[in-house]
N, C-alpha and C. Protein backbone atom coordinates (compact mmCIF):
# COMPACT_ATOMS: atom_id res chain seq x y z
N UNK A 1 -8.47 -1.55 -16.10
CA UNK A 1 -7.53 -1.15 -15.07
C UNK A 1 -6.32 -0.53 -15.75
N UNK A 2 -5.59 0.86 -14.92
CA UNK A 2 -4.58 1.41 -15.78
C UNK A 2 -3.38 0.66 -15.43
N UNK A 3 -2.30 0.94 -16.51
CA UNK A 3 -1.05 0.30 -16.25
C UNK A 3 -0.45 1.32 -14.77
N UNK A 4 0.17 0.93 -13.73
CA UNK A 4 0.60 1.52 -12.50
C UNK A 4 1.84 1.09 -12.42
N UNK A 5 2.45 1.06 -13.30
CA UNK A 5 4.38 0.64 -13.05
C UNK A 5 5.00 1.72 -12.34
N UNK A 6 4.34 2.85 -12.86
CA UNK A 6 5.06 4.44 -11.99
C UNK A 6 4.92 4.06 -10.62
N UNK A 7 4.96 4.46 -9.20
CA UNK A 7 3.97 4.97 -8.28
C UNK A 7 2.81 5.72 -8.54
N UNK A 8 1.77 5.56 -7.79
CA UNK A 8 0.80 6.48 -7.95
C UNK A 8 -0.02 6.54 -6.58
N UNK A 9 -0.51 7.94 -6.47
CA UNK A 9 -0.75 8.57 -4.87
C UNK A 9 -2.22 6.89 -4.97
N UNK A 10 -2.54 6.97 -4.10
CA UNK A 10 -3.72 6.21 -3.58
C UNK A 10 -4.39 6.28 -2.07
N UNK A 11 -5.67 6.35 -1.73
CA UNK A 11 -6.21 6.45 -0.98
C UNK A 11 -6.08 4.67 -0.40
N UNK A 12 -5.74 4.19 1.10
CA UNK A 12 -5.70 3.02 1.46
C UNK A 12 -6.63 3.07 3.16
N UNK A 13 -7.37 2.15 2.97
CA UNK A 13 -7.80 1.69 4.43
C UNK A 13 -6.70 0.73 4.84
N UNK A 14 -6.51 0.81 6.24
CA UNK A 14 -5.60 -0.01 7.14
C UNK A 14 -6.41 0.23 8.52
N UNK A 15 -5.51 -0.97 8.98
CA UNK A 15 -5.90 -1.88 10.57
C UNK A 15 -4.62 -1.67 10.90
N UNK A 16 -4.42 -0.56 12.13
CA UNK A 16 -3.66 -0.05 12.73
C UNK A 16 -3.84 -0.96 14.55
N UNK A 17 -2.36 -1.61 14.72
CA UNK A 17 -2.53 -3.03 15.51
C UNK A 17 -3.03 -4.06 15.67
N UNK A 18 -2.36 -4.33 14.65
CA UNK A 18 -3.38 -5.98 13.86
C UNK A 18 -1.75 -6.71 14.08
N UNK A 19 -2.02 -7.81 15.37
CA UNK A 19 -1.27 -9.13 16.06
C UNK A 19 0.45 -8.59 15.84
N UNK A 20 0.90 -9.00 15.10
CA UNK A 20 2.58 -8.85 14.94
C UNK A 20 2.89 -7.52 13.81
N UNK A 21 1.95 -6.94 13.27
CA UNK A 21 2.15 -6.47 12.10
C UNK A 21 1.58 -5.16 12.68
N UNK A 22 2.27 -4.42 13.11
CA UNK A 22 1.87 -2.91 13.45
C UNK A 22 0.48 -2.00 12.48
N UNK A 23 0.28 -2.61 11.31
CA UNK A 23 -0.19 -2.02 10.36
C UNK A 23 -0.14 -3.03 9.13
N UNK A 24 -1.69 -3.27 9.18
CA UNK A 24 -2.20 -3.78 7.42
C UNK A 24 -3.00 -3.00 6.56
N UNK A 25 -2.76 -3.11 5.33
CA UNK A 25 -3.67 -2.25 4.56
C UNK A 25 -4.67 -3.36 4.11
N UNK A 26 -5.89 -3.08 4.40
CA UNK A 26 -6.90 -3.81 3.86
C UNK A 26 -7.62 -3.56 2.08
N UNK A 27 -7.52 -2.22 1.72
CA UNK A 27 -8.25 -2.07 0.78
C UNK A 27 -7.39 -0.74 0.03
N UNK A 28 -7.53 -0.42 -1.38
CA UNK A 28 -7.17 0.98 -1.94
C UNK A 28 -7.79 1.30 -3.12
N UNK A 29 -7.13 2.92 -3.08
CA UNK A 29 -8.69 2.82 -4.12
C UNK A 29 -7.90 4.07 -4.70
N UNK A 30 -7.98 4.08 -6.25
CA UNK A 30 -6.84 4.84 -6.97
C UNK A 30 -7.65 6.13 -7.18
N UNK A 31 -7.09 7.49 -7.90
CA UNK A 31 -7.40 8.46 -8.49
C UNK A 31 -8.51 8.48 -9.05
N UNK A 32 -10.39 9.01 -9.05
CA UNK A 32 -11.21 8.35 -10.30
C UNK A 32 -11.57 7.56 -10.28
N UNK A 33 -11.48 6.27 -9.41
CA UNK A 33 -11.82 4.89 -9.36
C UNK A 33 -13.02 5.23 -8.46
N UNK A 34 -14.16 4.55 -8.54
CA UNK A 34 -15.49 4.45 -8.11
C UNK A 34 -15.17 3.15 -7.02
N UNK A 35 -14.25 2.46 -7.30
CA UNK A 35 -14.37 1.50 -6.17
C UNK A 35 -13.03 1.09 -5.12
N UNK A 36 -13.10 0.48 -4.16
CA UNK A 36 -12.19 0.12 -3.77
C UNK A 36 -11.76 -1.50 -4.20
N UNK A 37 -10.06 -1.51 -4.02
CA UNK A 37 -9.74 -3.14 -4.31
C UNK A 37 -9.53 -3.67 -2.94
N UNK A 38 -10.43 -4.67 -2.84
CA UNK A 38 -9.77 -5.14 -1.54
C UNK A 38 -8.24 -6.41 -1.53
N UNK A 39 -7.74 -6.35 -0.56
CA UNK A 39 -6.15 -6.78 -0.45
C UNK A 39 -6.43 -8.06 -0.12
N UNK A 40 -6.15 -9.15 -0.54
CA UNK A 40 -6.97 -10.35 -0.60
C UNK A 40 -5.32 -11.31 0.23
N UNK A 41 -4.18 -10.81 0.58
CA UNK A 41 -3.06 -11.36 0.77
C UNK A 41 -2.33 -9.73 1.06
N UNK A 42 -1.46 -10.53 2.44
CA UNK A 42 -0.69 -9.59 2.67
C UNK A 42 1.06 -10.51 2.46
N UNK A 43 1.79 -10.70 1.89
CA UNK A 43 3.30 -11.64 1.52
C UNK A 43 4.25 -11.07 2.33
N UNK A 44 4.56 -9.21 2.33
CA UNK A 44 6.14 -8.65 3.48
C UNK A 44 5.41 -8.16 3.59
N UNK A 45 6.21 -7.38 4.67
CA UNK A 45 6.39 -5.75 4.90
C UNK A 45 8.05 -5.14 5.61
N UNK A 46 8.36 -4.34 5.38
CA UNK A 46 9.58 -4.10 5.75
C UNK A 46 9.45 -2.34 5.64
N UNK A 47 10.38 -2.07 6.42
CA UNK A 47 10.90 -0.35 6.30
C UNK A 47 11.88 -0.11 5.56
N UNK A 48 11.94 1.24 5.05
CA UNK A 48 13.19 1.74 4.27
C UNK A 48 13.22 2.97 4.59
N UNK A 49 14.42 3.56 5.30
CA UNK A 49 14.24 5.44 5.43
C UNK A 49 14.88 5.49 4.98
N UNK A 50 14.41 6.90 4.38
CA UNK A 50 14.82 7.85 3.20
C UNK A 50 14.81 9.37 3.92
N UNK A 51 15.70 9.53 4.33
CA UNK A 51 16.02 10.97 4.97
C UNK A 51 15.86 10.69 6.35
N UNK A 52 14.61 11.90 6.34
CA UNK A 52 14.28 11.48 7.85
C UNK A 52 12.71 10.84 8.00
N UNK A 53 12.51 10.00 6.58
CA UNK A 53 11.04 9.35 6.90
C UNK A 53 11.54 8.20 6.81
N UNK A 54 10.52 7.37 7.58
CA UNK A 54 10.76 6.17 7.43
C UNK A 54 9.35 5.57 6.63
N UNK A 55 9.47 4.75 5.12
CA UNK A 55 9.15 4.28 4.18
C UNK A 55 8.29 2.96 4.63
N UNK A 56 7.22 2.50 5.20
CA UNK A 56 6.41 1.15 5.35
C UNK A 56 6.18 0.85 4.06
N UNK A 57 6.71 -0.50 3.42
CA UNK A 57 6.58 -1.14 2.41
C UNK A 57 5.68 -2.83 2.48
N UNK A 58 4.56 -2.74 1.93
CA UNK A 58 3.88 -3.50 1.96
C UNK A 58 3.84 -4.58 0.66
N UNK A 59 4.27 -5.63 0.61
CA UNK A 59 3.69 -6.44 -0.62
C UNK A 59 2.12 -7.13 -0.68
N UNK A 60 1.64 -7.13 -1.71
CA UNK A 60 0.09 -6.91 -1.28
C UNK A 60 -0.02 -7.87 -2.72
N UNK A 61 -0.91 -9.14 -2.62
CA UNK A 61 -1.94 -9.32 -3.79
C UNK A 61 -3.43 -8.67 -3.43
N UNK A 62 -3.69 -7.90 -5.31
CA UNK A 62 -5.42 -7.77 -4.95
C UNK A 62 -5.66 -8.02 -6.18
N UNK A 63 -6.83 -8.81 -6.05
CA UNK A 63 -7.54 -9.46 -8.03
C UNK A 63 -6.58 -9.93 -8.28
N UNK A 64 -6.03 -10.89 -7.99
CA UNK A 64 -4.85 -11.75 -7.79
C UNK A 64 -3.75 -11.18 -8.62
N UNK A 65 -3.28 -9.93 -9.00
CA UNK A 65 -1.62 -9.36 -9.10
C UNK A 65 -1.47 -8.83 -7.88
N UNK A 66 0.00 -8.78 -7.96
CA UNK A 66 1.06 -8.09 -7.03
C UNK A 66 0.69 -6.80 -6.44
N UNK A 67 1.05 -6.07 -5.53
CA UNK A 67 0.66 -4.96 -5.77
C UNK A 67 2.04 -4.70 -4.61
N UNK A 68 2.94 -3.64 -4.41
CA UNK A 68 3.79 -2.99 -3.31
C UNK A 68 3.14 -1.70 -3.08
N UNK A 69 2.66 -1.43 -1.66
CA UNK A 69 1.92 -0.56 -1.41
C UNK A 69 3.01 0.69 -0.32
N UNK A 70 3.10 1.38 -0.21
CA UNK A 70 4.42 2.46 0.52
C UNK A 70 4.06 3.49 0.64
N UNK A 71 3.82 3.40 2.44
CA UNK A 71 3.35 4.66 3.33
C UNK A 71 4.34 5.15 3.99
N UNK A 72 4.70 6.66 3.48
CA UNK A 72 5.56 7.75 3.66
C UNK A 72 5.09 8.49 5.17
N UNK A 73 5.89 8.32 6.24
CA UNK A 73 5.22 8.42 7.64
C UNK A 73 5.97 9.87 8.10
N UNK A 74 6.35 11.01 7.11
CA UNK A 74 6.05 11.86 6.95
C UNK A 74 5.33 12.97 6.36
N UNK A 75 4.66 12.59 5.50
CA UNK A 75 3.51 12.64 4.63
C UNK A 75 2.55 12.52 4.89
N UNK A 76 2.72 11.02 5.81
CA UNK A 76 1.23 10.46 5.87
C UNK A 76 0.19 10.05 4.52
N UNK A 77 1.34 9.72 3.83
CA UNK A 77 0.53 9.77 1.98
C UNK A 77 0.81 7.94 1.86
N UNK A 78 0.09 7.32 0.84
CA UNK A 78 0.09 6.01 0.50
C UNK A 78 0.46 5.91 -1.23
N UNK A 79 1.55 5.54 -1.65
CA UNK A 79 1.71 4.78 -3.19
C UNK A 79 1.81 3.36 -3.75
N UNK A 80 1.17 3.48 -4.94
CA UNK A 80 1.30 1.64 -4.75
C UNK A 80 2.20 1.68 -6.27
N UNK A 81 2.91 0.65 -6.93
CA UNK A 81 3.30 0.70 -7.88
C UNK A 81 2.82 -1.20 -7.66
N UNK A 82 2.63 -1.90 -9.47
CA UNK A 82 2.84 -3.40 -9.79
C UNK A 82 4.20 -3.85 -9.43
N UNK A 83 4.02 -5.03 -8.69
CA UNK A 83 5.42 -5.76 -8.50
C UNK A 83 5.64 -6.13 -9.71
C-alpha cells in the first residue's frame, strides 16, 4: 500500500440517504489499484466550505487505519488523505 499523506483523487462508492447521515461512503479504490477497500467504520463527518463549495469530510477506518475521505460538491470529485 502507498504512503497517502498528500490527498489523492479516488474513486468512492456511497449510500446516498442512509438514516441521519445524508451520505456514507462504503468503499474506495485508489489510482491503479485492482481492488476496492471496503470502509469497515464510519467515526465524523462534518462540512467545510471553501469558496463556494461546500467540502463533505468523512473520517473513515479501512484495514483498520484512519482514513479522511473529502467530497468536493462542486467537482463532484472524492480525496482521501491518512489521518
Amino acid at each position: 500500500m502507498k504512503n497517502i499523506n498528500n490527498k489523492e483523487q479516488v474513486e468512492v462508492m456511497a449510500l446516498f440517504g442512509y438514516e441521519m447521515t445524508p451520505c456514507r461512503p462504503l468503499s474506495f479504490k485508489r489510482k491503479g489499484e485492482k481492488y476496492e477497500v471496503e470502509v469497515t467504520e464510519l467515526l465524523q463527518t462534518r462540512i467545510r466550505f471553501d469558496k463556494s463549495a461546500a467540502m463533505h469530510i468523512f473520517d473513515v477506518v479501512a484495514n483498520k487505519i484512519r482514513y479522511t475521505l473529502e467530497f468536493n460538491s462542486i467537482k463532484l470529485t472524492w480525496h482521501i488523505s491518512q489521518a
